[in-house]
N, C-alpha and C. Protein backbone atom coordinates (compact mmCIF):
# COMPACT_ATOMS: atom_id res chain seq x y z
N UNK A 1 -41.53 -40.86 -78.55
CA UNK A 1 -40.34 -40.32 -77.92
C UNK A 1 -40.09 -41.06 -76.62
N UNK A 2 -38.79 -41.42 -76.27
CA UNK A 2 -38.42 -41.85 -75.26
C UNK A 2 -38.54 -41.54 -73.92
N UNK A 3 -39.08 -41.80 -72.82
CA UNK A 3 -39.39 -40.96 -71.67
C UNK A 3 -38.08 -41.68 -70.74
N UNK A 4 -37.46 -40.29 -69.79
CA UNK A 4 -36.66 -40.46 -69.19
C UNK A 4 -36.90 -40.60 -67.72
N UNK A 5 -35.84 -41.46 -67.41
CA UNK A 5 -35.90 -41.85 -65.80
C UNK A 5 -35.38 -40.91 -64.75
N UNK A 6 -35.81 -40.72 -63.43
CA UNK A 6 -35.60 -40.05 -62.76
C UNK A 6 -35.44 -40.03 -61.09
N UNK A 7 -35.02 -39.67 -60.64
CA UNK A 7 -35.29 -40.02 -59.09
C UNK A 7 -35.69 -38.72 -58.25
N UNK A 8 -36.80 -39.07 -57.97
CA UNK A 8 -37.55 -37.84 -57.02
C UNK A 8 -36.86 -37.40 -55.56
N UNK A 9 -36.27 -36.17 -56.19
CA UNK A 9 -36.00 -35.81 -54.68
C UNK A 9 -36.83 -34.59 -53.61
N UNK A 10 -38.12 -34.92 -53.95
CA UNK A 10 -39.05 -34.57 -53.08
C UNK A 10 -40.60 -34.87 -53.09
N UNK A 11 -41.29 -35.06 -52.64
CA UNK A 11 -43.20 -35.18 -53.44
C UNK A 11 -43.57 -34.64 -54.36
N UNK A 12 -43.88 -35.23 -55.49
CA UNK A 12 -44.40 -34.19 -56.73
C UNK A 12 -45.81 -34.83 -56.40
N UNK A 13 -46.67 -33.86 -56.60
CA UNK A 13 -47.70 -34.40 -56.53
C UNK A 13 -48.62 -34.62 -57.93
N UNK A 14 -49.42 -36.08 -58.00
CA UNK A 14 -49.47 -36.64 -58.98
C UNK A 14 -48.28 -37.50 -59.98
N UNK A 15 -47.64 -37.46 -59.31
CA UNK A 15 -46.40 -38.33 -59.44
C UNK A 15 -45.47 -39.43 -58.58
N UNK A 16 -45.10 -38.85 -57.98
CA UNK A 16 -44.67 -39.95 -56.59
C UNK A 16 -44.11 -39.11 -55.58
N UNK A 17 -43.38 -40.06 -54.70
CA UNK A 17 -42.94 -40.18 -53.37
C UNK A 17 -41.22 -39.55 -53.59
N UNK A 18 -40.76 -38.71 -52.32
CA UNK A 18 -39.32 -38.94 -52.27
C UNK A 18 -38.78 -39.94 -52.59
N UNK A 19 -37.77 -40.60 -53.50
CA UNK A 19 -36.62 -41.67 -53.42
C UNK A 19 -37.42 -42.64 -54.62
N UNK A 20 -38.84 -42.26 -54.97
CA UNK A 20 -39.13 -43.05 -56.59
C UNK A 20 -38.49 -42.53 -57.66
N UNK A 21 -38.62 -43.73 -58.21
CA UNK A 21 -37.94 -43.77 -59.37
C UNK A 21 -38.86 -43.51 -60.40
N UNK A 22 -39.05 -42.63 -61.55
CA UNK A 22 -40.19 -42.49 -62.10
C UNK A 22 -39.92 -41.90 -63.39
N UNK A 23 -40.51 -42.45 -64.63
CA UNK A 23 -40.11 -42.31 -65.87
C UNK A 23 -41.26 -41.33 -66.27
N UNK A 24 -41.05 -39.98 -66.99
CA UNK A 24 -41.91 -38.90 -67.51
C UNK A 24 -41.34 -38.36 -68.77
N UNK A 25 -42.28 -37.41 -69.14
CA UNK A 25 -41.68 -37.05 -70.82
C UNK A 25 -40.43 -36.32 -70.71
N UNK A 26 -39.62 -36.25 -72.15
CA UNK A 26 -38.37 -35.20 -71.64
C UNK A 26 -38.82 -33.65 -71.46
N UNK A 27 -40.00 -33.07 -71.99
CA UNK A 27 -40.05 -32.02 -71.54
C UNK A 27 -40.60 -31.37 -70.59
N UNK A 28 -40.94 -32.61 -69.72
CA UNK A 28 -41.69 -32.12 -68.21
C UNK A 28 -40.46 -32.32 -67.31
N UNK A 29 -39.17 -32.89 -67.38
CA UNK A 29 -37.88 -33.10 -67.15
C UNK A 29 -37.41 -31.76 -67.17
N UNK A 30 -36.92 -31.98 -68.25
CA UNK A 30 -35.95 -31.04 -68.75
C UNK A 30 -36.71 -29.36 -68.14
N UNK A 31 -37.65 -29.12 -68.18
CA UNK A 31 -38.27 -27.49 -68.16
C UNK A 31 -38.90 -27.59 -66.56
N UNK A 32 -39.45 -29.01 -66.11
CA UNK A 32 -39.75 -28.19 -64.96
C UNK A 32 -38.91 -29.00 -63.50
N UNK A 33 -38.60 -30.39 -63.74
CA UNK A 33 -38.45 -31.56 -62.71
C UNK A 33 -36.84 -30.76 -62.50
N UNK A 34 -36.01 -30.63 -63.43
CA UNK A 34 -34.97 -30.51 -63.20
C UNK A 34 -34.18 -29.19 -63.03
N UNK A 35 -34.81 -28.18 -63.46
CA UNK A 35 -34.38 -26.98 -63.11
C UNK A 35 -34.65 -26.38 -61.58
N UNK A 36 -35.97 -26.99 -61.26
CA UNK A 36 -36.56 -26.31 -60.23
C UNK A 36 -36.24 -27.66 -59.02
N UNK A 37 -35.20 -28.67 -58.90
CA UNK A 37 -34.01 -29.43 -57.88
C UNK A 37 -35.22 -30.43 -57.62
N UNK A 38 -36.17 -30.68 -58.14
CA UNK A 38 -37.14 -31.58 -57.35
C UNK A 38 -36.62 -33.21 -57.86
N UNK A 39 -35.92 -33.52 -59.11
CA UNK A 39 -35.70 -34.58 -59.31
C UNK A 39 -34.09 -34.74 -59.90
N UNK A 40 -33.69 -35.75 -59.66
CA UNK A 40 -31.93 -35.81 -60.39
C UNK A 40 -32.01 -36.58 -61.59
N UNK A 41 -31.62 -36.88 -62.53
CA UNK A 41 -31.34 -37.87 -63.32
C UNK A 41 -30.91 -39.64 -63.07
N UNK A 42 -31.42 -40.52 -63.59
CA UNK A 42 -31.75 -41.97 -62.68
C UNK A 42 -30.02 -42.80 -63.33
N UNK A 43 -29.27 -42.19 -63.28
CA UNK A 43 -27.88 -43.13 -63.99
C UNK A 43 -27.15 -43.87 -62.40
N UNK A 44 -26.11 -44.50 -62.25
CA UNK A 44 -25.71 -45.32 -61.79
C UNK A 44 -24.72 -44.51 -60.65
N UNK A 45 -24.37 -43.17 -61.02
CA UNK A 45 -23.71 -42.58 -60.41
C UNK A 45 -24.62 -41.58 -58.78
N UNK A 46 -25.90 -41.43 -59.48
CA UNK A 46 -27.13 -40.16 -58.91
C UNK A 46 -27.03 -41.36 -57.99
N UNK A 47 -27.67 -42.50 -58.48
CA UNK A 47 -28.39 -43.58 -57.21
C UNK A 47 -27.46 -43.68 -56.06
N UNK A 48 -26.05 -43.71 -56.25
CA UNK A 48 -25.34 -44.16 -55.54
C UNK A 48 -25.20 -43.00 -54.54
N UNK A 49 -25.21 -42.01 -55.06
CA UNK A 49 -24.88 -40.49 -54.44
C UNK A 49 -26.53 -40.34 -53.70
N UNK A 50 -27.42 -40.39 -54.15
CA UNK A 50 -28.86 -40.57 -53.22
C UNK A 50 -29.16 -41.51 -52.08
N UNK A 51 -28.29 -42.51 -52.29
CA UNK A 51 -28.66 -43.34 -51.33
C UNK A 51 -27.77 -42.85 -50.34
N UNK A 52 -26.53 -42.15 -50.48
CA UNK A 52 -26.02 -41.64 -49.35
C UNK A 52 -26.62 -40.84 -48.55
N UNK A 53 -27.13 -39.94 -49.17
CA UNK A 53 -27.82 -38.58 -48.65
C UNK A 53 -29.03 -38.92 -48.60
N UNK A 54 -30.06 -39.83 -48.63
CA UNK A 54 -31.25 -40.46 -48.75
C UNK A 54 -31.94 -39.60 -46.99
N UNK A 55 -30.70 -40.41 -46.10
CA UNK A 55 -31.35 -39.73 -44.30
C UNK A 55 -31.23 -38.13 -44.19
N UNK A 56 -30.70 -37.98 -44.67
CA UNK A 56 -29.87 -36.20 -44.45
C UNK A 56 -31.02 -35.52 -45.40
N UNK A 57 -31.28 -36.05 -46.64
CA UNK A 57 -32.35 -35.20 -47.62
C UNK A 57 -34.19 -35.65 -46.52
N UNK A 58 -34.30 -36.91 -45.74
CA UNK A 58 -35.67 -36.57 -45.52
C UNK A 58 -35.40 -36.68 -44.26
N UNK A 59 -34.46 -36.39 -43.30
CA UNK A 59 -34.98 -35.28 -42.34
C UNK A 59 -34.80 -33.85 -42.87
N UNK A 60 -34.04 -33.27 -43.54
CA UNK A 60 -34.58 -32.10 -43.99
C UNK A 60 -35.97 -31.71 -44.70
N UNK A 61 -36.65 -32.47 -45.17
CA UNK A 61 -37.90 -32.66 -45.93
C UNK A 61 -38.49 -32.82 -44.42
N UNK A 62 -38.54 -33.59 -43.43
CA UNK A 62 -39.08 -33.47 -42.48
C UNK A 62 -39.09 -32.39 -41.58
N UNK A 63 -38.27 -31.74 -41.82
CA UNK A 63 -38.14 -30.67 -40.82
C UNK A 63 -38.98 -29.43 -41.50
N UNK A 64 -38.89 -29.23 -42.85
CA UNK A 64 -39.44 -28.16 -43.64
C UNK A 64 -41.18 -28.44 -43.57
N UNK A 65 -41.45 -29.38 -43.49
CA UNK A 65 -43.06 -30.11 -43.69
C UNK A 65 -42.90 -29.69 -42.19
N UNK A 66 -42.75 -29.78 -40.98
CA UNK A 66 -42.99 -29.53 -39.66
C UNK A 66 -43.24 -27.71 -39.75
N UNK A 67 -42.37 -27.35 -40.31
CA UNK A 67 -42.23 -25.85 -40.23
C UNK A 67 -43.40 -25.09 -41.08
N UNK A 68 -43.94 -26.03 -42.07
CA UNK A 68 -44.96 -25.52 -42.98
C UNK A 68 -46.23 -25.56 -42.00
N UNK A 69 -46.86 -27.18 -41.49
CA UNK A 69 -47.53 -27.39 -40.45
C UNK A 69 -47.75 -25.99 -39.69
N UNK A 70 -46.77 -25.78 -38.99
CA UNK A 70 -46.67 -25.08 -37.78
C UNK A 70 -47.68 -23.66 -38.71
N UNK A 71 -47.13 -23.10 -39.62
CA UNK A 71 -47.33 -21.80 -40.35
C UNK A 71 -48.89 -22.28 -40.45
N UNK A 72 -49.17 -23.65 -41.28
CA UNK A 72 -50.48 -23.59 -41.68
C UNK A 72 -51.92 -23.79 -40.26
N UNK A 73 -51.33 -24.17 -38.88
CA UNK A 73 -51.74 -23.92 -37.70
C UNK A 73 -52.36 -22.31 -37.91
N UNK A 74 -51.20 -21.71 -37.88
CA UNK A 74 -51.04 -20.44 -37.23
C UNK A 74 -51.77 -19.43 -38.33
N UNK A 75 -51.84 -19.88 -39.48
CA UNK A 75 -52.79 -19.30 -40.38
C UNK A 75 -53.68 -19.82 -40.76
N UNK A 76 -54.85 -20.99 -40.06
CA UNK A 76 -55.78 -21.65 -40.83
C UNK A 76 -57.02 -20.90 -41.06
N UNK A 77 -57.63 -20.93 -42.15
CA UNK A 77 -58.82 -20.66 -42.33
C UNK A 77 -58.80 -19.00 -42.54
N UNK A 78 -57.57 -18.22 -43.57
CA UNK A 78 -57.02 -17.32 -43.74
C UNK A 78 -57.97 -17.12 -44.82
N UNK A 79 -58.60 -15.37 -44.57
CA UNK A 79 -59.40 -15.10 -45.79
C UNK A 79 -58.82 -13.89 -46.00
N UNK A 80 -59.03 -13.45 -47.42
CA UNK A 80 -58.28 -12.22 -47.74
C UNK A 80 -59.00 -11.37 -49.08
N UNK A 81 -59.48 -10.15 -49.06
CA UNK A 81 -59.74 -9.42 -50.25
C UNK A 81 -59.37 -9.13 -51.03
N UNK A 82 -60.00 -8.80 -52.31
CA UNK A 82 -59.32 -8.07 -52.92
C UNK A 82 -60.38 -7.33 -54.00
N UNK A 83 -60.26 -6.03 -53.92
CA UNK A 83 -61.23 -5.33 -54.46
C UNK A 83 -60.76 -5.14 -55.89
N UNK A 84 -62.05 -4.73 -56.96
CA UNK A 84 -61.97 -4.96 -58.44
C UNK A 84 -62.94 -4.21 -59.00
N UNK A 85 -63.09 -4.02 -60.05
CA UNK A 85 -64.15 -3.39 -60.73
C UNK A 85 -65.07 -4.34 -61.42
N UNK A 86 -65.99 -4.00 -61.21
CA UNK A 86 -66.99 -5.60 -61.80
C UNK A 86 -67.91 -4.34 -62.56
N UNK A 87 -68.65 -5.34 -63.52
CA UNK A 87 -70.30 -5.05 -63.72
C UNK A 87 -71.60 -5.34 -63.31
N UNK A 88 -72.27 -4.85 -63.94
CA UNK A 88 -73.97 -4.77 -62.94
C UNK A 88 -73.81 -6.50 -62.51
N UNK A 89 -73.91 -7.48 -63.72
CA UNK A 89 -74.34 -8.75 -63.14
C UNK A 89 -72.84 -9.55 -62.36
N UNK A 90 -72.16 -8.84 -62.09
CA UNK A 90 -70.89 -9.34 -61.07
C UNK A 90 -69.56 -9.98 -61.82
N UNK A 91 -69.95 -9.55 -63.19
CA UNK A 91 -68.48 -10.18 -63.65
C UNK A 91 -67.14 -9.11 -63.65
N UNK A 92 -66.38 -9.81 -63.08
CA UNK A 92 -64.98 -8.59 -63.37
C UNK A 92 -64.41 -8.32 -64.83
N UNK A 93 -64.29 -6.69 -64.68
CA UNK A 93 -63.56 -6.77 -66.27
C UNK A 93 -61.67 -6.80 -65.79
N UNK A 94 -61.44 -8.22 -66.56
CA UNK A 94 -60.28 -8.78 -66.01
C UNK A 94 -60.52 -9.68 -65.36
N UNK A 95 -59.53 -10.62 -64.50
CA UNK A 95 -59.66 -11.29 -63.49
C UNK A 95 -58.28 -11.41 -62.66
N UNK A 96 -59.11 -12.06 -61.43
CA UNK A 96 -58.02 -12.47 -60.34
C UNK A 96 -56.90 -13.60 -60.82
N UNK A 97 -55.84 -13.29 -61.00
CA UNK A 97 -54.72 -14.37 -61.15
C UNK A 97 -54.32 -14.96 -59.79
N UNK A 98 -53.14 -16.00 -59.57
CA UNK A 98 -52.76 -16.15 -59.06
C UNK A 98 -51.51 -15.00 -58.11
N UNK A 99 -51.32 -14.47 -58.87
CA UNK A 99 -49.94 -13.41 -58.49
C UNK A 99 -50.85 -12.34 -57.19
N UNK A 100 -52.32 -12.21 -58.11
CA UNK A 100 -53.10 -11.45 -57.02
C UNK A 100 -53.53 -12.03 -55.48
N UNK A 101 -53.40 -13.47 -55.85
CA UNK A 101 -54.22 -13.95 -54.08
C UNK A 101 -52.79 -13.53 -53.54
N UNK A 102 -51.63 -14.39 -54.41
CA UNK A 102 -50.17 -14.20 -53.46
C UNK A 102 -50.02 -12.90 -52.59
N UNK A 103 -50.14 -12.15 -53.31
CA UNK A 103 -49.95 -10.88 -52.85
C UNK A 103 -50.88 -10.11 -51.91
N UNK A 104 -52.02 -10.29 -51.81
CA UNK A 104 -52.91 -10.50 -50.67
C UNK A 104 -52.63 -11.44 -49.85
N UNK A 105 -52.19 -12.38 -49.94
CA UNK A 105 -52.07 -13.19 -48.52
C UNK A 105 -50.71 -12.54 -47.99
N UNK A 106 -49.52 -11.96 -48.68
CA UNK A 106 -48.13 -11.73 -48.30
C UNK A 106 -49.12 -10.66 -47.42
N UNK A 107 -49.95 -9.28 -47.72
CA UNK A 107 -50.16 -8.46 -47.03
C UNK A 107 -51.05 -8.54 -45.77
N UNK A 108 -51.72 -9.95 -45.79
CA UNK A 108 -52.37 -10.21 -44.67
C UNK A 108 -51.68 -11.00 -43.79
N UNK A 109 -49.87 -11.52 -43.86
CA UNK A 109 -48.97 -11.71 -43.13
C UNK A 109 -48.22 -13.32 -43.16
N UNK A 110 -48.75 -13.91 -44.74
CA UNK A 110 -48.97 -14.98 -44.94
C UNK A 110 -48.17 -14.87 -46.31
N UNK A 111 -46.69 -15.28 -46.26
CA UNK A 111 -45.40 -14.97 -46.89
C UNK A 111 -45.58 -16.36 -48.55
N UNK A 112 -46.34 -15.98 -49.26
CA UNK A 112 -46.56 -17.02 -50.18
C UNK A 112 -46.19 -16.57 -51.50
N UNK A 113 -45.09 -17.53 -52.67
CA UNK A 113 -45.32 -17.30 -54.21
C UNK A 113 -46.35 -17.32 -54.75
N UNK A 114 -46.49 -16.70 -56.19
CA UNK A 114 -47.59 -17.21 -56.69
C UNK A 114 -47.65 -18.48 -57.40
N UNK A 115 -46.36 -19.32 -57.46
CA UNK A 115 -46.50 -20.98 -57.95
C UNK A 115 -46.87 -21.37 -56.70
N UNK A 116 -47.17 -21.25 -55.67
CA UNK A 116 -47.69 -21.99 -54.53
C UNK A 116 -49.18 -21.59 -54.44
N UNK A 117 -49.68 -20.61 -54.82
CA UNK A 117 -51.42 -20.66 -55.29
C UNK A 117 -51.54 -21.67 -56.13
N UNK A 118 -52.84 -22.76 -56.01
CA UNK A 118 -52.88 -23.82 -56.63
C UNK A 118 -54.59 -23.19 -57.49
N UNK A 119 -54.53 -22.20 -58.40
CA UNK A 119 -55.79 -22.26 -59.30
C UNK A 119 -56.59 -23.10 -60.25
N UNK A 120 -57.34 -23.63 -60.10
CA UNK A 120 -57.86 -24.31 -61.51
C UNK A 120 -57.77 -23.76 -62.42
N UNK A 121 -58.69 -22.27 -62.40
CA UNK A 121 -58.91 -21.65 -63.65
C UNK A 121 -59.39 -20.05 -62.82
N UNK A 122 -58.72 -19.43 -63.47
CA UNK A 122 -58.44 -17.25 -62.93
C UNK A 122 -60.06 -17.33 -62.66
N UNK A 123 -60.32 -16.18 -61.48
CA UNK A 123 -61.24 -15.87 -60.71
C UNK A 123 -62.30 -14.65 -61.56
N UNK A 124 -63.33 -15.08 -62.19
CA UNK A 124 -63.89 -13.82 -62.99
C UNK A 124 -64.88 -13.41 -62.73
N UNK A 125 -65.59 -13.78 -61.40
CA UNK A 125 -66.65 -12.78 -60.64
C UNK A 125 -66.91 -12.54 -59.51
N UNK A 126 -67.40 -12.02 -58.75
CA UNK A 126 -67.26 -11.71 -57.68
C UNK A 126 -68.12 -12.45 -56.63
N UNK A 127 -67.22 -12.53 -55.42
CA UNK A 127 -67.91 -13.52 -54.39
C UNK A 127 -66.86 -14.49 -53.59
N UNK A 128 -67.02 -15.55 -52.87
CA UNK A 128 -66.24 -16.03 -52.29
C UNK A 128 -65.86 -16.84 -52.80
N UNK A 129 -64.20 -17.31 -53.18
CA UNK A 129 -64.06 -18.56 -53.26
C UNK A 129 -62.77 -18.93 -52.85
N UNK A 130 -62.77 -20.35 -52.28
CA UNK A 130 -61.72 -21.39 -52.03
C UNK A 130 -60.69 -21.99 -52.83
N UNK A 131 -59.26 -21.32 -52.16
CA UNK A 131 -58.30 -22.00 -53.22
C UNK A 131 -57.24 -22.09 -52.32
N UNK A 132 -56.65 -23.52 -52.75
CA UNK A 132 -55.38 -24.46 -52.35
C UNK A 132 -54.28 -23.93 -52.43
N UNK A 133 -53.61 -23.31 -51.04
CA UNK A 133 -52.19 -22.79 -50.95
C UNK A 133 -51.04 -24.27 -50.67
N UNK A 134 -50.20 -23.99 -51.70
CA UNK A 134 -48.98 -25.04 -51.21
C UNK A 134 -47.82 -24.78 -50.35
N UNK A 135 -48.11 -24.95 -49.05
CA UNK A 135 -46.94 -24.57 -48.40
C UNK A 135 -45.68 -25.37 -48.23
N UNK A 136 -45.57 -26.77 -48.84
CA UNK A 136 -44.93 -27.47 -48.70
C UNK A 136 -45.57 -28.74 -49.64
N UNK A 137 -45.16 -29.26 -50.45
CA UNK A 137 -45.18 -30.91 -51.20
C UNK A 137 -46.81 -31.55 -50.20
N UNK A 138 -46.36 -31.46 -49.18
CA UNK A 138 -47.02 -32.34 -48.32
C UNK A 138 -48.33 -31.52 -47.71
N UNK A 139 -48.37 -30.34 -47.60
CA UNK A 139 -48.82 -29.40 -46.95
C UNK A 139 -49.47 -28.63 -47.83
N UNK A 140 -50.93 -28.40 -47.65
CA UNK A 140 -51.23 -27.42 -48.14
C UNK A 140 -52.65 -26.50 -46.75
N UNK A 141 -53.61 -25.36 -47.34
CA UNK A 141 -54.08 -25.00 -46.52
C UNK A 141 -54.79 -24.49 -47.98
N UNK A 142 -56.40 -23.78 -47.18
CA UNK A 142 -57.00 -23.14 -47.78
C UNK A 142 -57.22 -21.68 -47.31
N UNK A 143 -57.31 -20.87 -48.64
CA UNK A 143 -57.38 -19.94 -48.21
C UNK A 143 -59.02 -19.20 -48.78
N UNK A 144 -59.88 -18.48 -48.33
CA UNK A 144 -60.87 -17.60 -49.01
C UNK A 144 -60.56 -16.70 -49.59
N UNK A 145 -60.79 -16.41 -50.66
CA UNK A 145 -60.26 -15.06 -51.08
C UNK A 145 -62.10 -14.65 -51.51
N UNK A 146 -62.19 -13.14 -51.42
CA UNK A 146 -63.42 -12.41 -51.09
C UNK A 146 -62.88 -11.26 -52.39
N UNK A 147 -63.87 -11.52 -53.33
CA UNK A 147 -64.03 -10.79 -54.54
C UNK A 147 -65.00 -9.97 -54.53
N UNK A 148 -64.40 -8.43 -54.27
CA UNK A 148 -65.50 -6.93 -54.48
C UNK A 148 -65.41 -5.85 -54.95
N UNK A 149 -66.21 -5.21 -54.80
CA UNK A 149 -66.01 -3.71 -56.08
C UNK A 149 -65.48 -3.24 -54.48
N UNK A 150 -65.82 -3.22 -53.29
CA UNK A 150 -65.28 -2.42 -52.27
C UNK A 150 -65.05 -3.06 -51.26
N UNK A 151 -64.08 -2.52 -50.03
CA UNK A 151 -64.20 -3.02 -48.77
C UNK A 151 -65.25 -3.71 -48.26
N UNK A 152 -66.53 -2.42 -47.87
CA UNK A 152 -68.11 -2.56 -47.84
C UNK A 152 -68.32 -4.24 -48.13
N UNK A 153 -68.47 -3.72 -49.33
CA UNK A 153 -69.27 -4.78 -50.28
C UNK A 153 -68.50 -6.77 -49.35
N UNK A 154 -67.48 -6.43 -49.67
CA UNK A 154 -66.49 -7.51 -49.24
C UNK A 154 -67.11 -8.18 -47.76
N UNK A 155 -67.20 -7.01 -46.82
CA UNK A 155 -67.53 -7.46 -45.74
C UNK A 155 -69.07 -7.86 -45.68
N UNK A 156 -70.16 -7.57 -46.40
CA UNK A 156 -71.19 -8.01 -46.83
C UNK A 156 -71.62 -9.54 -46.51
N UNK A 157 -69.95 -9.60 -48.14
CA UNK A 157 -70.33 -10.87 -48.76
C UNK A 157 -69.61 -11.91 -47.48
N UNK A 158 -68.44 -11.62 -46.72
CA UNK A 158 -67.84 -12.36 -45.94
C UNK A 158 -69.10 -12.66 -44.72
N UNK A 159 -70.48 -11.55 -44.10
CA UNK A 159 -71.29 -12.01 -43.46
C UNK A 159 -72.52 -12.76 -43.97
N UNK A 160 -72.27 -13.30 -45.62
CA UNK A 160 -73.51 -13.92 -46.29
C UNK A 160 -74.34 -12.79 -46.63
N UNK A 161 -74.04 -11.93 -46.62
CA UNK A 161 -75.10 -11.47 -47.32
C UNK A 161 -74.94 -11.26 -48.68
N UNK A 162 -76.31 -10.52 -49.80
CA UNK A 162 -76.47 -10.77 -50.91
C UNK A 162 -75.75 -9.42 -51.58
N UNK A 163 -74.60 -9.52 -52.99
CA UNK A 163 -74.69 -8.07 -52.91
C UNK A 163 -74.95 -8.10 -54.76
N UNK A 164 -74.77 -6.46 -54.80
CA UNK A 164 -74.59 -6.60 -56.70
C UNK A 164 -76.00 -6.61 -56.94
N UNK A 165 -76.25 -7.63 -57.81
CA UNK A 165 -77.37 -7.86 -59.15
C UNK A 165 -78.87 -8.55 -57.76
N UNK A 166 -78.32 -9.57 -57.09
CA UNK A 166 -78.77 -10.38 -56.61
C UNK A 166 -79.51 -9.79 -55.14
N UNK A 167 -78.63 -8.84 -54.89
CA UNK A 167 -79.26 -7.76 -53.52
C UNK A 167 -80.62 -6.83 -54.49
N UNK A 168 -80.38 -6.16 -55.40
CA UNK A 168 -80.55 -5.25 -56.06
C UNK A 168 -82.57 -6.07 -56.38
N UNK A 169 -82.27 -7.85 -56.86
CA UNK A 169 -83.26 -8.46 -57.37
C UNK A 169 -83.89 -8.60 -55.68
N UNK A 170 -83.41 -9.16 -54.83
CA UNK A 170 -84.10 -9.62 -53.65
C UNK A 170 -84.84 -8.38 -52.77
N UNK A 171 -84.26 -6.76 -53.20
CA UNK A 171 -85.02 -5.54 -52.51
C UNK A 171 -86.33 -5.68 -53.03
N UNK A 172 -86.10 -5.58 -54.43
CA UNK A 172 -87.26 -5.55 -55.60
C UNK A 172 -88.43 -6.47 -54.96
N UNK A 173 -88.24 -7.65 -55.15
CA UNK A 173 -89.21 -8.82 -54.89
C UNK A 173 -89.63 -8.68 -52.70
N UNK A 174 -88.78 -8.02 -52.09
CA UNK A 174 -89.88 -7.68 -50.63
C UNK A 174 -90.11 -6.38 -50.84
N UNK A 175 -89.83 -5.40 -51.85
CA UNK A 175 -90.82 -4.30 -51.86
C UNK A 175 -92.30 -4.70 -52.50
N UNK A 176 -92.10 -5.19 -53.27
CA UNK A 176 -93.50 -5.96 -54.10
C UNK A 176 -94.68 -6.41 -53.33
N UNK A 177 -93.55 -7.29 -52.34
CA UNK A 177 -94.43 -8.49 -51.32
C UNK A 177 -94.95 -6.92 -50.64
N UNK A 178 -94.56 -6.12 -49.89
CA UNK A 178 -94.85 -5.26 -48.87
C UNK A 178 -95.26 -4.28 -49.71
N UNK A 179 -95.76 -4.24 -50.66
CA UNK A 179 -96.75 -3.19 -51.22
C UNK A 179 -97.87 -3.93 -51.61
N UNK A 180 -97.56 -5.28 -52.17
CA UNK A 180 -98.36 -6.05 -52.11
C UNK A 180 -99.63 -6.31 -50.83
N UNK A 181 -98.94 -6.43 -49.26
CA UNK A 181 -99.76 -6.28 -47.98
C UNK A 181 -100.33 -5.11 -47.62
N UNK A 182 -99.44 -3.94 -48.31
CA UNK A 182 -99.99 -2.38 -47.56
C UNK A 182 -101.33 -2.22 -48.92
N UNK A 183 -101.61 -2.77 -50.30
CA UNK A 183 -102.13 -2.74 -50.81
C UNK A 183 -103.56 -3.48 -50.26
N UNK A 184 -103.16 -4.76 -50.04
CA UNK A 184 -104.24 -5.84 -49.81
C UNK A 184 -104.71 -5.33 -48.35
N UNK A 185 -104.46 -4.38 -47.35
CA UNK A 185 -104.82 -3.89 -45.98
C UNK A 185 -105.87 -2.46 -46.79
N UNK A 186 -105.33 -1.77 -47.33
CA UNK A 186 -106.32 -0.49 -48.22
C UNK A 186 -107.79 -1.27 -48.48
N UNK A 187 -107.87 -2.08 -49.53
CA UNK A 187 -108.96 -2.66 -49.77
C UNK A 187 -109.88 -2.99 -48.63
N UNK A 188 -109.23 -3.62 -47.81
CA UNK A 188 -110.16 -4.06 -46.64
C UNK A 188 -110.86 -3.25 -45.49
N UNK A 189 -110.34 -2.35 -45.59
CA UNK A 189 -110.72 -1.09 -44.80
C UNK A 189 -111.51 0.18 -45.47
């Protein structure tokens, strides 16, 4: 199938630059490049009409990337909960989507879609992890998100400590050790 030409009118990432020219399949076109204004169609008429507006489209792109900056300043190193029901060994029944960090970060004051959560793959146990907010093409930030059966628990895990299966194994093994010493002190006396 024929892949169609295009002209980027903003950073796609993994693709190119504002003002490239860049040939992709028709249905990454058609369903996502072109509905959602990021690219125009590459004919004789677009170019001519882009190159007009070429200064006017990236200082606006400049000005929006300044304004993202500023936000991702003012929110860096943003962590946020979200409590769940897990089992004994920490897996959630269900998992964290994207729609869920969004919506935790909107309530911790941090105004984000959930196509701007950048997930690899949905969150299915509990504990801390790191994921890529897009605030802009150019811009992104990280955020923590803190996976727990409770508040408690959350703040636990946010001071390192052990919780769940793994607290539960590490009591076990210094009660042992310390019955182990109050044992080995009996004998000797």
């Amino acid at each position: 199938m024929a892949q169609v030409e295009l002209i980027l009118l903003q950073r796609v990432e993994k693709l190119g630059q504002m003002g490239d020219l860049v040939k992709v399949k028709p249905g990454y076109a058609r369903n996502f490049l072109l509905p959602l204004k990021k690219a125009i169609r590459a004919n004789k008429d677009n170019l001519a009409r882009f190159e007009t507006q070429r200064a006017q489209l990236e200082a606006q792109n400049i000005k929006r990337r300044e304004e993202a900056e500023r936000v991702a300043e003012r929110v860096g190193g943003l962590s946020v909960v979200i409590v769940r029901q897990a089992g004994e060994a920490g897996g959630l029944y269900g998992s964290v989507s994207s729609r869920d960090i969004s919506d935790a970060c909107t309530a911790a004051g941090l105004s984000v879609g959930r196509s701007q959560v950048v997930l690899e793959h949905p969150i299915k146990s509990l504990g801390l992890t790191k994921v890529r907010v897009v605030l802009h093409p150019e811009v992104s930030i990280g955020v923590t998100v803190n996976v727990a059966r409770s508040v408690e628990e959350a703040a636990k895990q946010a001071r390192g400590e052990a919780v769940g299966q793994a607290a539960e194994e590490d009591e076990a093994v210094g009660l042992e050790a310390l019955l182990d010493q109050d044992g080995g002190e009996d004998e000797d006396a």
